[in-house]
Each structure stands twice: as structure tokens, then as C-alpha cells.
PDB file of N, CA and C in Angstrom:
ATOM      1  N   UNK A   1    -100.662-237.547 163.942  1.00  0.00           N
ATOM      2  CA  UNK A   1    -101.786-236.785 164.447  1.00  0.00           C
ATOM      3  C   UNK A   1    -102.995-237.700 164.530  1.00  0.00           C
ATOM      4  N   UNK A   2    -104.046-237.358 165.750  1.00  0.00           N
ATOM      5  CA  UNK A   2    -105.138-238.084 165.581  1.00  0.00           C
ATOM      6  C   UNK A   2    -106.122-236.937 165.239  1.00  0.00           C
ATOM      7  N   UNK A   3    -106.971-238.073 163.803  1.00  0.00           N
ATOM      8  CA  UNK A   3    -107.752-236.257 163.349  1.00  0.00           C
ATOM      9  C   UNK A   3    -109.197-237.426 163.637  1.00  0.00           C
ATOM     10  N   UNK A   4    -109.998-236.406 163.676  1.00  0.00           N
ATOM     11  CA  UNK A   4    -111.560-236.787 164.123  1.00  0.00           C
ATOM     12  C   UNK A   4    -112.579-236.022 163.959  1.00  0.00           C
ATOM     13  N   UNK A   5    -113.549-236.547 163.325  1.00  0.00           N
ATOM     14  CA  UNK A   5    -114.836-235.881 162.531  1.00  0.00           C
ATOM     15  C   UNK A   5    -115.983-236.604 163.494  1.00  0.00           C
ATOM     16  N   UNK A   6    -116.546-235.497 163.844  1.00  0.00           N
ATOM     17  CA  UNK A   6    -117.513-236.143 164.640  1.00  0.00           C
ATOM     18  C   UNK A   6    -119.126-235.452 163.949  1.00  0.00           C
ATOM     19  N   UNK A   7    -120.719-235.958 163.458  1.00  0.00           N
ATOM     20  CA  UNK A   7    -121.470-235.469 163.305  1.00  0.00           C
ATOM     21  C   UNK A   7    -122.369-235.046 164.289  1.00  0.00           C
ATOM     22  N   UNK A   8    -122.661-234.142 165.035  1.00  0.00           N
ATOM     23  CA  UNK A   8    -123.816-234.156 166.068  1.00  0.00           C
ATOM     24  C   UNK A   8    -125.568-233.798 165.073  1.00  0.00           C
ATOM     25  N   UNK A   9    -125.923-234.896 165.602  1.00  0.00           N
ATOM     26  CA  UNK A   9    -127.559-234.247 164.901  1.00  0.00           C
ATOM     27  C   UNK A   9    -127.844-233.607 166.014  1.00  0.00           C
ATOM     28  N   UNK A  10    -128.655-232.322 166.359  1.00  0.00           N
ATOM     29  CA  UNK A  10    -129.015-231.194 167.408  1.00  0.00           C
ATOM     30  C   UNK A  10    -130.420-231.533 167.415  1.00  0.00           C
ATOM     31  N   UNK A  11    -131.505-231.853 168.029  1.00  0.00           N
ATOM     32  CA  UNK A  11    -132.648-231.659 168.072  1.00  0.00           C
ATOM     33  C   UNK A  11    -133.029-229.965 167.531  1.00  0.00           C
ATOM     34  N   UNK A  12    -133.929-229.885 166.695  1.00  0.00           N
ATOM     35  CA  UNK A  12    -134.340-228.716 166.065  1.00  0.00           C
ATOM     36  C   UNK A  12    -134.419-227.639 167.062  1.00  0.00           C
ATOM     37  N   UNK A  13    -135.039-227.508 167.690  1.00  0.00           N
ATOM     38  CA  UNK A  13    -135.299-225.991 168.430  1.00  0.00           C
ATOM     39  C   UNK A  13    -133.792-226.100 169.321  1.00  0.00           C
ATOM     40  N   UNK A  14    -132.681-226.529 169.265  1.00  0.00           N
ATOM     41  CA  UNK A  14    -131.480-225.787 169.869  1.00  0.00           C
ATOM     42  C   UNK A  14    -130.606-225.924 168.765  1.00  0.00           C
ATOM     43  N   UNK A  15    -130.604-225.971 167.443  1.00  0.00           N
ATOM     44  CA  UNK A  15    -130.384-226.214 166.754  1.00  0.00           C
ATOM     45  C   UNK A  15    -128.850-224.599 165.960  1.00  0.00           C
ATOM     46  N   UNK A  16    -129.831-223.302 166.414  1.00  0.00           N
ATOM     47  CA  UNK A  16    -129.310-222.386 166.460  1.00  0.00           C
ATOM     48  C   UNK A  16    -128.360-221.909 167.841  1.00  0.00           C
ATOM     49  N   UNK A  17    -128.511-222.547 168.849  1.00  0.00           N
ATOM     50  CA  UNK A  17    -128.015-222.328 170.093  1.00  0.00           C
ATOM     51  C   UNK A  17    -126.906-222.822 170.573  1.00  0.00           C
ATOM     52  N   UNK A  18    -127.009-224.159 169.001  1.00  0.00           N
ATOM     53  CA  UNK A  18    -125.660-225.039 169.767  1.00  0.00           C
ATOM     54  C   UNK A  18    -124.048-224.433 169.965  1.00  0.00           C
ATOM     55  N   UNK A  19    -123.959-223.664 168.940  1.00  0.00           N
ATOM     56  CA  UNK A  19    -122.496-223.070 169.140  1.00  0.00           C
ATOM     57  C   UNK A  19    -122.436-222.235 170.326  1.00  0.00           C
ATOM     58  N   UNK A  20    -123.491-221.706 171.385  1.00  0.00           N
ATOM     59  CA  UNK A  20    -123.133-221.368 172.576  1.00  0.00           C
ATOM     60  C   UNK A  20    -123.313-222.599 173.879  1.00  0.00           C
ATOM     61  N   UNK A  21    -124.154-223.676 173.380  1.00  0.00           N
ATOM     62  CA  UNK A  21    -124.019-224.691 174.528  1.00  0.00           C
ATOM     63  C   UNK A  21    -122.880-225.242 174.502  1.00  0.00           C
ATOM     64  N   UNK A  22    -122.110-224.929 173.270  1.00  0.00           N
ATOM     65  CA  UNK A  22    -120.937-226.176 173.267  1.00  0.00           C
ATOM     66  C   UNK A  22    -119.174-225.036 173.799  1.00  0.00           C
ATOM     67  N   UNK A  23    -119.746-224.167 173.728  1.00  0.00           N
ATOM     68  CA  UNK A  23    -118.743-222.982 174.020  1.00  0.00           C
ATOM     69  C   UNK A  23    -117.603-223.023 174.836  1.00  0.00           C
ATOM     70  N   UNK A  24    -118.085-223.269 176.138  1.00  0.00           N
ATOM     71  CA  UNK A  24    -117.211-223.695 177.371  1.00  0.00           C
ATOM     72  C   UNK A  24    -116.424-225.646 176.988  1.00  0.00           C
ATOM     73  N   UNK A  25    -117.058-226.126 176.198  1.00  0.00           N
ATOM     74  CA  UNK A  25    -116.169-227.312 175.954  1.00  0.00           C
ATOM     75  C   UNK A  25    -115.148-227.090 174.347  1.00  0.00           C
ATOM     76  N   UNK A  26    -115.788-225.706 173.940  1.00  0.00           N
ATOM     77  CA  UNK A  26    -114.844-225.609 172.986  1.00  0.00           C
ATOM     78  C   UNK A  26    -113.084-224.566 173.320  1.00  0.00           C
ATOM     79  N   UNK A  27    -113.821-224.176 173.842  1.00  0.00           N
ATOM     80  CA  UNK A  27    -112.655-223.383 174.594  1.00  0.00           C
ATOM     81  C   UNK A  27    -111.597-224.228 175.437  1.00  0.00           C
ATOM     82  N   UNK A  28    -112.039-225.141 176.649  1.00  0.00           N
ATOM     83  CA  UNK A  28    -111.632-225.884 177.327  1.00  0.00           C
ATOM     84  C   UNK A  28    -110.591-226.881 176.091  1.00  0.00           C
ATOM     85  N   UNK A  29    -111.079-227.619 175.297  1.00  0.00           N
ATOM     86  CA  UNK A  29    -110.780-228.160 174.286  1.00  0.00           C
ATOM     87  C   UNK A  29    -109.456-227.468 173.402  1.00  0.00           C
ATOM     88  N   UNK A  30    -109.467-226.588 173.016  1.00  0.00           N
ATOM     89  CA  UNK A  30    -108.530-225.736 172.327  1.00  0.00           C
ATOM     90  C   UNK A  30    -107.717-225.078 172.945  1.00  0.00           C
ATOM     91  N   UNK A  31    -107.696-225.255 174.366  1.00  0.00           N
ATOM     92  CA  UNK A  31    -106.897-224.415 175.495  1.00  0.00           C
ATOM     93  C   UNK A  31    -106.150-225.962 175.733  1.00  0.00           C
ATOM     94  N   UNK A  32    -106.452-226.984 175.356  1.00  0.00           N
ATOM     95  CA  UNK A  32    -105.392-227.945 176.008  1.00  0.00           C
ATOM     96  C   UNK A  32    -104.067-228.358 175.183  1.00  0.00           C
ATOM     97  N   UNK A  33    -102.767-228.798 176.065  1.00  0.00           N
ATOM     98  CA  UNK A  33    -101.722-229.555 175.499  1.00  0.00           C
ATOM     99  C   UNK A  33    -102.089-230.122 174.599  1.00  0.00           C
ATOM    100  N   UNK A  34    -101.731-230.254 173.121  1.00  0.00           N
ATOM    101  CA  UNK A  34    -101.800-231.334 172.176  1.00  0.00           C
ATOM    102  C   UNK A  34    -102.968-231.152 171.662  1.00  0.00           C
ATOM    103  N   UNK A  35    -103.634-230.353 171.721  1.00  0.00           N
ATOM    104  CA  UNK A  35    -104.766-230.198 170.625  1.00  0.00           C
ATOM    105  C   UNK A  35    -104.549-228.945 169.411  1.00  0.00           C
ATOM    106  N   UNK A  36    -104.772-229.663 168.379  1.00  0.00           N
ATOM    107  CA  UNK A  36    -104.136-228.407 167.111  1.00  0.00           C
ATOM    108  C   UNK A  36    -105.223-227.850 166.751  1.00  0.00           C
ATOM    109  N   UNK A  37    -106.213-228.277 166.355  1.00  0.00           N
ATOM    110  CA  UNK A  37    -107.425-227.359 165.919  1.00  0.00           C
ATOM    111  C   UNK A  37    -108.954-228.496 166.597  1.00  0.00           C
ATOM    112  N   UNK A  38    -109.390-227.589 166.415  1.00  0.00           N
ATOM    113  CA  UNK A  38    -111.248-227.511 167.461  1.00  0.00           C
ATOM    114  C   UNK A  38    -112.538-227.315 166.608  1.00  0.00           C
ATOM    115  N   UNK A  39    -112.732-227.353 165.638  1.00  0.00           N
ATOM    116  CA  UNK A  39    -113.686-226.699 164.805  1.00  0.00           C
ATOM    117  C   UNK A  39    -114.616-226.957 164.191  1.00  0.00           C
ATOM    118  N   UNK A  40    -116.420-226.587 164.328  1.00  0.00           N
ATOM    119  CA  UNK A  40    -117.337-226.866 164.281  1.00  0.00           C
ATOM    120  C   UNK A  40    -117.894-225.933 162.792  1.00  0.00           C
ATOM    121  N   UNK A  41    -118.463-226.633 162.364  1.00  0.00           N
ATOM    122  CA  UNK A  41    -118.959-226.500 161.288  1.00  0.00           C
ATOM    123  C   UNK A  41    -120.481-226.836 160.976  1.00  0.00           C
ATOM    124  N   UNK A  42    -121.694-225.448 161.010  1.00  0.00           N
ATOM    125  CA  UNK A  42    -123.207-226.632 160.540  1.00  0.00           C
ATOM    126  C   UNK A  42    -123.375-226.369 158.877  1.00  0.00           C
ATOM    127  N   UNK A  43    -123.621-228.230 158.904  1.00  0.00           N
ATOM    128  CA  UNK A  43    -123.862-228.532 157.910  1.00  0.00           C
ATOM    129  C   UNK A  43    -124.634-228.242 156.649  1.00  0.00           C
ATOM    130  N   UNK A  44    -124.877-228.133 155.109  1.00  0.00           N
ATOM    131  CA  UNK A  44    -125.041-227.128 154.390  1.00  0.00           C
ATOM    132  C   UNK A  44    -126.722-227.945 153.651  1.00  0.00           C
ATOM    133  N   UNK A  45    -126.378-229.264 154.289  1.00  0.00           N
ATOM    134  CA  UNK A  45    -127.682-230.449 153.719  1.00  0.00           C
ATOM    135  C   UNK A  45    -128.024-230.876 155.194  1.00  0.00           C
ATOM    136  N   UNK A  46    -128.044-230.347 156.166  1.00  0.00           N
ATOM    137  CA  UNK A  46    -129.112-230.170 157.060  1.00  0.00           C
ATOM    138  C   UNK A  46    -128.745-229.425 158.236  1.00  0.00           C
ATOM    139  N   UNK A  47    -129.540-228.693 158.403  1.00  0.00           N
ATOM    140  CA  UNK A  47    -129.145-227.154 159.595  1.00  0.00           C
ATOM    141  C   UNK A  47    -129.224-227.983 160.902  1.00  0.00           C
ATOM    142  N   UNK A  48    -129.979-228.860 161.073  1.00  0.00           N
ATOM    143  CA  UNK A  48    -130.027-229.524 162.293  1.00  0.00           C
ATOM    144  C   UNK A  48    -128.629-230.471 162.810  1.00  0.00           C
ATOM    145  N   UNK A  49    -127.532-230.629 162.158  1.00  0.00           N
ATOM    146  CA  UNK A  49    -126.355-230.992 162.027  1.00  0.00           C
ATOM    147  C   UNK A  49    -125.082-230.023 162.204  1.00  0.00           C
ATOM    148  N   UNK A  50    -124.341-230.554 163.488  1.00  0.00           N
ATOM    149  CA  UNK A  50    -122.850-229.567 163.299  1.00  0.00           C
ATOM    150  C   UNK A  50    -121.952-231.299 163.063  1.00  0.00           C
ATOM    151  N   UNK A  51    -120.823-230.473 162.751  1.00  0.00           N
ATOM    152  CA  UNK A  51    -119.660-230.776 161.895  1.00  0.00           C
ATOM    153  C   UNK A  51    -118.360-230.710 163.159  1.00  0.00           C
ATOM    154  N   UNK A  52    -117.841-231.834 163.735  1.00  0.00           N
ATOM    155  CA  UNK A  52    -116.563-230.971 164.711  1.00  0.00           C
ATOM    156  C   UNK A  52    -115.674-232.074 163.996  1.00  0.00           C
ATOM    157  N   UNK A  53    -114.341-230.721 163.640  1.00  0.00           N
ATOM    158  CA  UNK A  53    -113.627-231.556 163.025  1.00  0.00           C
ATOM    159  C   UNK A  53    -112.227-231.359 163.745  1.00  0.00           C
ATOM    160  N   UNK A  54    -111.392-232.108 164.305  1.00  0.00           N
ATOM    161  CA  UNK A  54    -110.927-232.644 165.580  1.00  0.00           C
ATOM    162  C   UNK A  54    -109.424-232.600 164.765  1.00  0.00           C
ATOM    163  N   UNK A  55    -107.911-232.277 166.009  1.00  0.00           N
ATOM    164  CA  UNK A  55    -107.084-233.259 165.311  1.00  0.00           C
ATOM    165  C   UNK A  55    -106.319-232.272 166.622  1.00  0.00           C
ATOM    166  N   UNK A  56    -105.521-233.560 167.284  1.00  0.00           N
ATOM    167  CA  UNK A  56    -104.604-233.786 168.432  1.00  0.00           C
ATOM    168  C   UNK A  56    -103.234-234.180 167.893  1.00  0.00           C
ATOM    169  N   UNK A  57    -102.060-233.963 168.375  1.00  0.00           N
ATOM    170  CA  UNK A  57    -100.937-234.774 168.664  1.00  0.00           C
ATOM    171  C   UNK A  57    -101.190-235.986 168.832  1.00  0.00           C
ATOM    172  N   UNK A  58     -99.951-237.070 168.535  1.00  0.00           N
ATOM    173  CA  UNK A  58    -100.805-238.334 168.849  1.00  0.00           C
ATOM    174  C   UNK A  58    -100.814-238.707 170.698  1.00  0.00           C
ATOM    175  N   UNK A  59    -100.032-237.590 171.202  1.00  0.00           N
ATOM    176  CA  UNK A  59    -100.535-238.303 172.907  1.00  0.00           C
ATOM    177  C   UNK A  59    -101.828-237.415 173.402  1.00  0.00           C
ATOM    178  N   UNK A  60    -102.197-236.507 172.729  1.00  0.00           N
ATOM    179  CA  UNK A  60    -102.979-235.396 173.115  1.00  0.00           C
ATOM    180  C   UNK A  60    -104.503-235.675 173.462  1.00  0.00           C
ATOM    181  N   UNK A  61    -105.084-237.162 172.793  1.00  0.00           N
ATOM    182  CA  UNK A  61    -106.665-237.434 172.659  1.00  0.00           C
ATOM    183  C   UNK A  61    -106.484-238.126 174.111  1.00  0.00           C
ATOM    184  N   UNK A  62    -105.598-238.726 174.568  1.00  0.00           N
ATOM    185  CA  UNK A  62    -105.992-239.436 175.438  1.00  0.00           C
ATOM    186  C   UNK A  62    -106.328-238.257 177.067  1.00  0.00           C
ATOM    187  N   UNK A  63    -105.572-237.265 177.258  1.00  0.00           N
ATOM    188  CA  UNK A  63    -106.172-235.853 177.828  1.00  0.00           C
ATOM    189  C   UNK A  63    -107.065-235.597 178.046  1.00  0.00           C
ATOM    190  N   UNK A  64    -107.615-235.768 176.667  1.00  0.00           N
ATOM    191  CA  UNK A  64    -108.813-234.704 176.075  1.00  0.00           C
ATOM    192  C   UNK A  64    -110.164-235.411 176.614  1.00  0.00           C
ATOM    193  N   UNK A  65    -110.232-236.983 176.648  1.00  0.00           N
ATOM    194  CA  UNK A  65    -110.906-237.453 177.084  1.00  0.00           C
ATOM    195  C   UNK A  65    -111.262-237.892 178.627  1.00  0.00           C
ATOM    196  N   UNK A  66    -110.350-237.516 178.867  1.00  0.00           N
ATOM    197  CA  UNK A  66    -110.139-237.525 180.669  1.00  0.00           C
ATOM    198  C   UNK A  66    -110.362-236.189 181.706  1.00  0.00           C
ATOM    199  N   UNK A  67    -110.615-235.424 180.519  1.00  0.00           N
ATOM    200  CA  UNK A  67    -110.684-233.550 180.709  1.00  0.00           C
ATOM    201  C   UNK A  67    -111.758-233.444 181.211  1.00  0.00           C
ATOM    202  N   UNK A  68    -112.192-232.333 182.412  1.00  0.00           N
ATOM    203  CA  UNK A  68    -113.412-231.964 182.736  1.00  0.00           C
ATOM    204  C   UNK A  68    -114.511-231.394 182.109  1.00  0.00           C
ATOM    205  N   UNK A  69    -113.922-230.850 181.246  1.00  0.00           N
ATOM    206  CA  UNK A  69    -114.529-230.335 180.113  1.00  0.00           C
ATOM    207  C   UNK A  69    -115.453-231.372 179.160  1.00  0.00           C
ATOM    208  N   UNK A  70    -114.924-232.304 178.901  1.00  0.00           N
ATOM    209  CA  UNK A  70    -114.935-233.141 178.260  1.00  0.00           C
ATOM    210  C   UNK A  70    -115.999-234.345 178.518  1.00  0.00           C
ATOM    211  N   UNK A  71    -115.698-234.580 180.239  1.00  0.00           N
ATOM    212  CA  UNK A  71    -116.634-235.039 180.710  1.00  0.00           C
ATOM    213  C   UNK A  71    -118.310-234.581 181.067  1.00  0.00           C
ATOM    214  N   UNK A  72    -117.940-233.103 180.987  1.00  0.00           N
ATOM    215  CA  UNK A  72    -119.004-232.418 181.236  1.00  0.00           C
ATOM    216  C   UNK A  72    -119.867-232.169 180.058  1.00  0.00           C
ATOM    217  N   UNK A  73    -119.310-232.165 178.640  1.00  0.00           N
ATOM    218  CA  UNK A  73    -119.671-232.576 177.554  1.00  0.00           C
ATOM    219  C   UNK A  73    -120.216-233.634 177.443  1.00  0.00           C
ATOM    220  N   UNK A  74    -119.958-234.820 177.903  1.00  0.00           N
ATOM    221  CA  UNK A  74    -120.660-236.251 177.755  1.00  0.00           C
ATOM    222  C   UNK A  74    -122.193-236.313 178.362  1.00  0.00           C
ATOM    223  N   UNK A  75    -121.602-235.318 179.605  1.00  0.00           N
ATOM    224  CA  UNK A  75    -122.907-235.541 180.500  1.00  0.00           C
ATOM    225  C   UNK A  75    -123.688-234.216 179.941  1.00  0.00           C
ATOM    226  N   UNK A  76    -123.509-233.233 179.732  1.00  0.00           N
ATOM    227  CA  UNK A  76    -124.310-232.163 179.649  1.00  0.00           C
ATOM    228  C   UNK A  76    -125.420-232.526 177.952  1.00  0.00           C
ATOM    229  N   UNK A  77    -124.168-232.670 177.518  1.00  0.00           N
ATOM    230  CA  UNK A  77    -125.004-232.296 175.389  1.00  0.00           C
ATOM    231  C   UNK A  77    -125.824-233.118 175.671  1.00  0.00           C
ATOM    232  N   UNK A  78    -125.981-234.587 175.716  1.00  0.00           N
ATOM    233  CA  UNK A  78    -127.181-235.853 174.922  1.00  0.00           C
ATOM    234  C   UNK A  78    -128.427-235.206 175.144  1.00  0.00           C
ATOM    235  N   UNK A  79    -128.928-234.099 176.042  1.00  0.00           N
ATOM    236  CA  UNK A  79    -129.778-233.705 176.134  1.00  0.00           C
ATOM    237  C   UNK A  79    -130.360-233.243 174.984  1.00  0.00           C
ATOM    238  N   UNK A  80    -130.003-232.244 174.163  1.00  0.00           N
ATOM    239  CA  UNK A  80    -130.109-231.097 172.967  1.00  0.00           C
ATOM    240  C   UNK A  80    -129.595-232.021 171.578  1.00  0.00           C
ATOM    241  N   UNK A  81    -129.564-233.321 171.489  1.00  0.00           N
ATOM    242  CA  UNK A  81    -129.344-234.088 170.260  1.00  0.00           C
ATOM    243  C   UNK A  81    -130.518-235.066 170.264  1.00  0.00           C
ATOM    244  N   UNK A  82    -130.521-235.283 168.875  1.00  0.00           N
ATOM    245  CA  UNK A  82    -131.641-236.156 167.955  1.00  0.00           C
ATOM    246  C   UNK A  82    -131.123-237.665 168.393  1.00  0.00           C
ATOM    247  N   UNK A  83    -130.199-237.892 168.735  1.00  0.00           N
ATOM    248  CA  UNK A  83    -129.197-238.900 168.480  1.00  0.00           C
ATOM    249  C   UNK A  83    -127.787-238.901 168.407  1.00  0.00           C
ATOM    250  N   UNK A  84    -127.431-240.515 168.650  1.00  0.00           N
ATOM    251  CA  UNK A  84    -126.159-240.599 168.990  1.00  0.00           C
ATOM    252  C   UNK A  84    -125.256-240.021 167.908  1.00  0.00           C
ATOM    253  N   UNK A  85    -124.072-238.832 168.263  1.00  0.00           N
ATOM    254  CA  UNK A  85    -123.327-238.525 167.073  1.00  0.00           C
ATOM    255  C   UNK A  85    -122.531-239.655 166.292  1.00  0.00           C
ATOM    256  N   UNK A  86    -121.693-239.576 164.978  1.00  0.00           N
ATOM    257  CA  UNK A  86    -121.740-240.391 164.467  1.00  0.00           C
ATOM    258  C   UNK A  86    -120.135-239.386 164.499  1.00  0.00           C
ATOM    259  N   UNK A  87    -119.260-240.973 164.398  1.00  0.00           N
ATOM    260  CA  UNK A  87    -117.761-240.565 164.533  1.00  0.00           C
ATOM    261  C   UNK A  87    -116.646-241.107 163.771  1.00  0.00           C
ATOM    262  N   UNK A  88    -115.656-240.832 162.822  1.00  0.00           N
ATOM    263  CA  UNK A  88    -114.226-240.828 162.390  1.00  0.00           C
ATOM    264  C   UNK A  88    -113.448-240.890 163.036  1.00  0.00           C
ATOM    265  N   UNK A  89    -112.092-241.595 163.871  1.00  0.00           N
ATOM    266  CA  UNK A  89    -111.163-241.457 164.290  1.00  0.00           C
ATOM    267  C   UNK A  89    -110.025-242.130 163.779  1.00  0.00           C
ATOM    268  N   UNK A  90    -109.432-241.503 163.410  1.00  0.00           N
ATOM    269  CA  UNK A  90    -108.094-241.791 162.997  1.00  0.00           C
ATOM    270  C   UNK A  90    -107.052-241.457 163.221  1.00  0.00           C
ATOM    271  N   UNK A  91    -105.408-242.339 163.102  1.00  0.00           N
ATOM    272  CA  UNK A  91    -104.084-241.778 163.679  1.00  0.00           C
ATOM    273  C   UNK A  91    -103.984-241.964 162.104  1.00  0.00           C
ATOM    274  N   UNK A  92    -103.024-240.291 161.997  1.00  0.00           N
ATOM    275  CA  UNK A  92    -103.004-240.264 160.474  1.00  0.00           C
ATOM    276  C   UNK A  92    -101.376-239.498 160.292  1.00  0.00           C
ATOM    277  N   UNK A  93    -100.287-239.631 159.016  1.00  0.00           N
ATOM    278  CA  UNK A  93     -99.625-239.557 159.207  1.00  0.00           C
ATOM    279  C   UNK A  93     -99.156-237.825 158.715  1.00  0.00           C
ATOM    280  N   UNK A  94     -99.924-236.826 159.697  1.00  0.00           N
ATOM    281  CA  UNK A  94     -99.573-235.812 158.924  1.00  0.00           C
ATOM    282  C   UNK A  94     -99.376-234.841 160.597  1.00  0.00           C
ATOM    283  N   UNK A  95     -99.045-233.893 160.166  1.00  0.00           N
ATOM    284  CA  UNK A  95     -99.075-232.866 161.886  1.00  0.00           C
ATOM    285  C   UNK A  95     -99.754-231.845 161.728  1.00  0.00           C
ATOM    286  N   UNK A  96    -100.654-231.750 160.315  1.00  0.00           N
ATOM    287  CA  UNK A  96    -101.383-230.235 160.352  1.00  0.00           C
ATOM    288  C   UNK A  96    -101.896-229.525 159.071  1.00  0.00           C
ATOM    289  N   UNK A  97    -102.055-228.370 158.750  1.00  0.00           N
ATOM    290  CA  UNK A  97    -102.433-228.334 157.469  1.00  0.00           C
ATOM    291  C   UNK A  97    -102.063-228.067 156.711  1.00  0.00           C
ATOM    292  N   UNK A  98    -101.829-228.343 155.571  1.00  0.00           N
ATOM    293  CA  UNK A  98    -101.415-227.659 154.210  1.00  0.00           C
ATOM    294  C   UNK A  98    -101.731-227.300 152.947  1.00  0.00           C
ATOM    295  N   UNK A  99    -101.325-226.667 152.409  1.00  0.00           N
ATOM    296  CA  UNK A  99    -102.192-225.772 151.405  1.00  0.00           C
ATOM    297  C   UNK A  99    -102.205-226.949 150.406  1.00  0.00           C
ATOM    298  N   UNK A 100    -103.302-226.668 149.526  1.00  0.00           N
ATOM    299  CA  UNK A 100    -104.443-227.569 148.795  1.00  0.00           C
ATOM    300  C   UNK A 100    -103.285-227.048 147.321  1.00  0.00           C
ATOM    301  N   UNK A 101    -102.535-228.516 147.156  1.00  0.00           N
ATOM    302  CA  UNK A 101    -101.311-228.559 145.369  1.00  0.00           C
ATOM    303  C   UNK A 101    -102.730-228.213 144.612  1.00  0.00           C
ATOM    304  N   UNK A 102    -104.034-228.818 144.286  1.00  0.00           N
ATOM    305  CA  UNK A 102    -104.580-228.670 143.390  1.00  0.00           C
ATOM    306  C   UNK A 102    -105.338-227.174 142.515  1.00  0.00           C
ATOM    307  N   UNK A 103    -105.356-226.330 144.217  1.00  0.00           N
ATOM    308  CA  UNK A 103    -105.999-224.917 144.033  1.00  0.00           C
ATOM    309  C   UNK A 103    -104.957-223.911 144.149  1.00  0.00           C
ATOM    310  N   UNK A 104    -105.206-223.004 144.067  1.00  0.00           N
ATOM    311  CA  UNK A 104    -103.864-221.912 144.255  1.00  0.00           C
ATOM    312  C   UNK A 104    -104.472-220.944 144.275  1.00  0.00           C
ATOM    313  N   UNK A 105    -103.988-220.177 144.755  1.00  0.00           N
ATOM    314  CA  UNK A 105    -104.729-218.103 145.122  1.00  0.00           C
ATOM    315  C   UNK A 105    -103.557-217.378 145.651  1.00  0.00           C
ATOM    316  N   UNK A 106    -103.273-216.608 144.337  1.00  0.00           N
ATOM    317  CA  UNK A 106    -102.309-216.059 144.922  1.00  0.00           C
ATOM    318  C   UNK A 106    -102.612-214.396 145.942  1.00  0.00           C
TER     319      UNK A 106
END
């Protein structure tokens, strides 16, 4: 699997808005071949920060980046950010998730 953490800093005043600017590339994104999960997260040590935490098949990123969606993401967001996001990518040897040996709930 390729998993990927990406940070976006949001410029403050869209800061609350971003989970609908990013909507149509999240959908697009999670609607494709080879993508297992899509999921944004804002951060808990600064609101002006989302969290996308990424993870494809390993032929699936190369798609994803060639996607209209995707492209339209490149070009649309830099507008509504503080700065360049800051990124993780890795091919890692797992296919998905599994429950946490250390915690348990039954």
C-alpha cells in the first residue's frame, strides 16, 4: 500500500470552509480504482490545519495523480492555504487496517 499524510495549513478565514472546498476532490478521490481510504482530519494544536491521511493500492497513486480531480485540486486549493502543505509518502507493507493488539473494546 502507498499510505500518505499530507498537512494543509488553510489561511484563517477559510479555515472552517475547507471541508466543503475540498469536497468535490474528496469524493472524486474515494470514488477511484485503488484508493482505500480518503480522510481529513483538523488538527487539535491548530484549527488552521487539516490532516489528509491517504492510502492507495500500490498501482492506485499513480491515477490519482493524473485524475481531474486531482488536477483541479492543484490548481484550485493554493489559493485558501498559508503555505505549501507538508507531506509523508510511503510504500508500506500492509493493505489496510487493523485493530490496535495494544487496546481492546469489547
Amino acid at each position: 500500500m502507498i499510505f500518505i499524510v499530507v498537512k494543509f495549513p488553510v489561511k484563517p478565514e477559510h479555515a472552517d470552509a475547507w471541508p466543503e472546498l475540498v469536497a468535490d476532490f474528496t469524493a472524486g478521490t474515494r470514488g477511484e480504482e485503488g484508493n482505500l481510504f480518503f480522510d481529513w482530519a483538523r488538527s487539535l494544536d491548530d484549527p488552521n490545519e487539516y490532516v489528509l491521511t491517504e492510502g492507495f493500492a500500490d498501482d492506485g497513486a499513480e491515477a490519482h495523480v493524473n485524475s481531474d480531480h486531482f488536477k483541479a485540486a492543484v490548481t484550485d486549493l493554493p489559493q485558501y492555504l498559508a503555505h505549501t502543505p507538508k507531506i509523508i509518502s510511503e510504500k508500506i507493507g500492509a493493505d489496510g487496517w487493523g485493530p490496535m493488539g495494544e487496546m481492546q473494546v469489547d
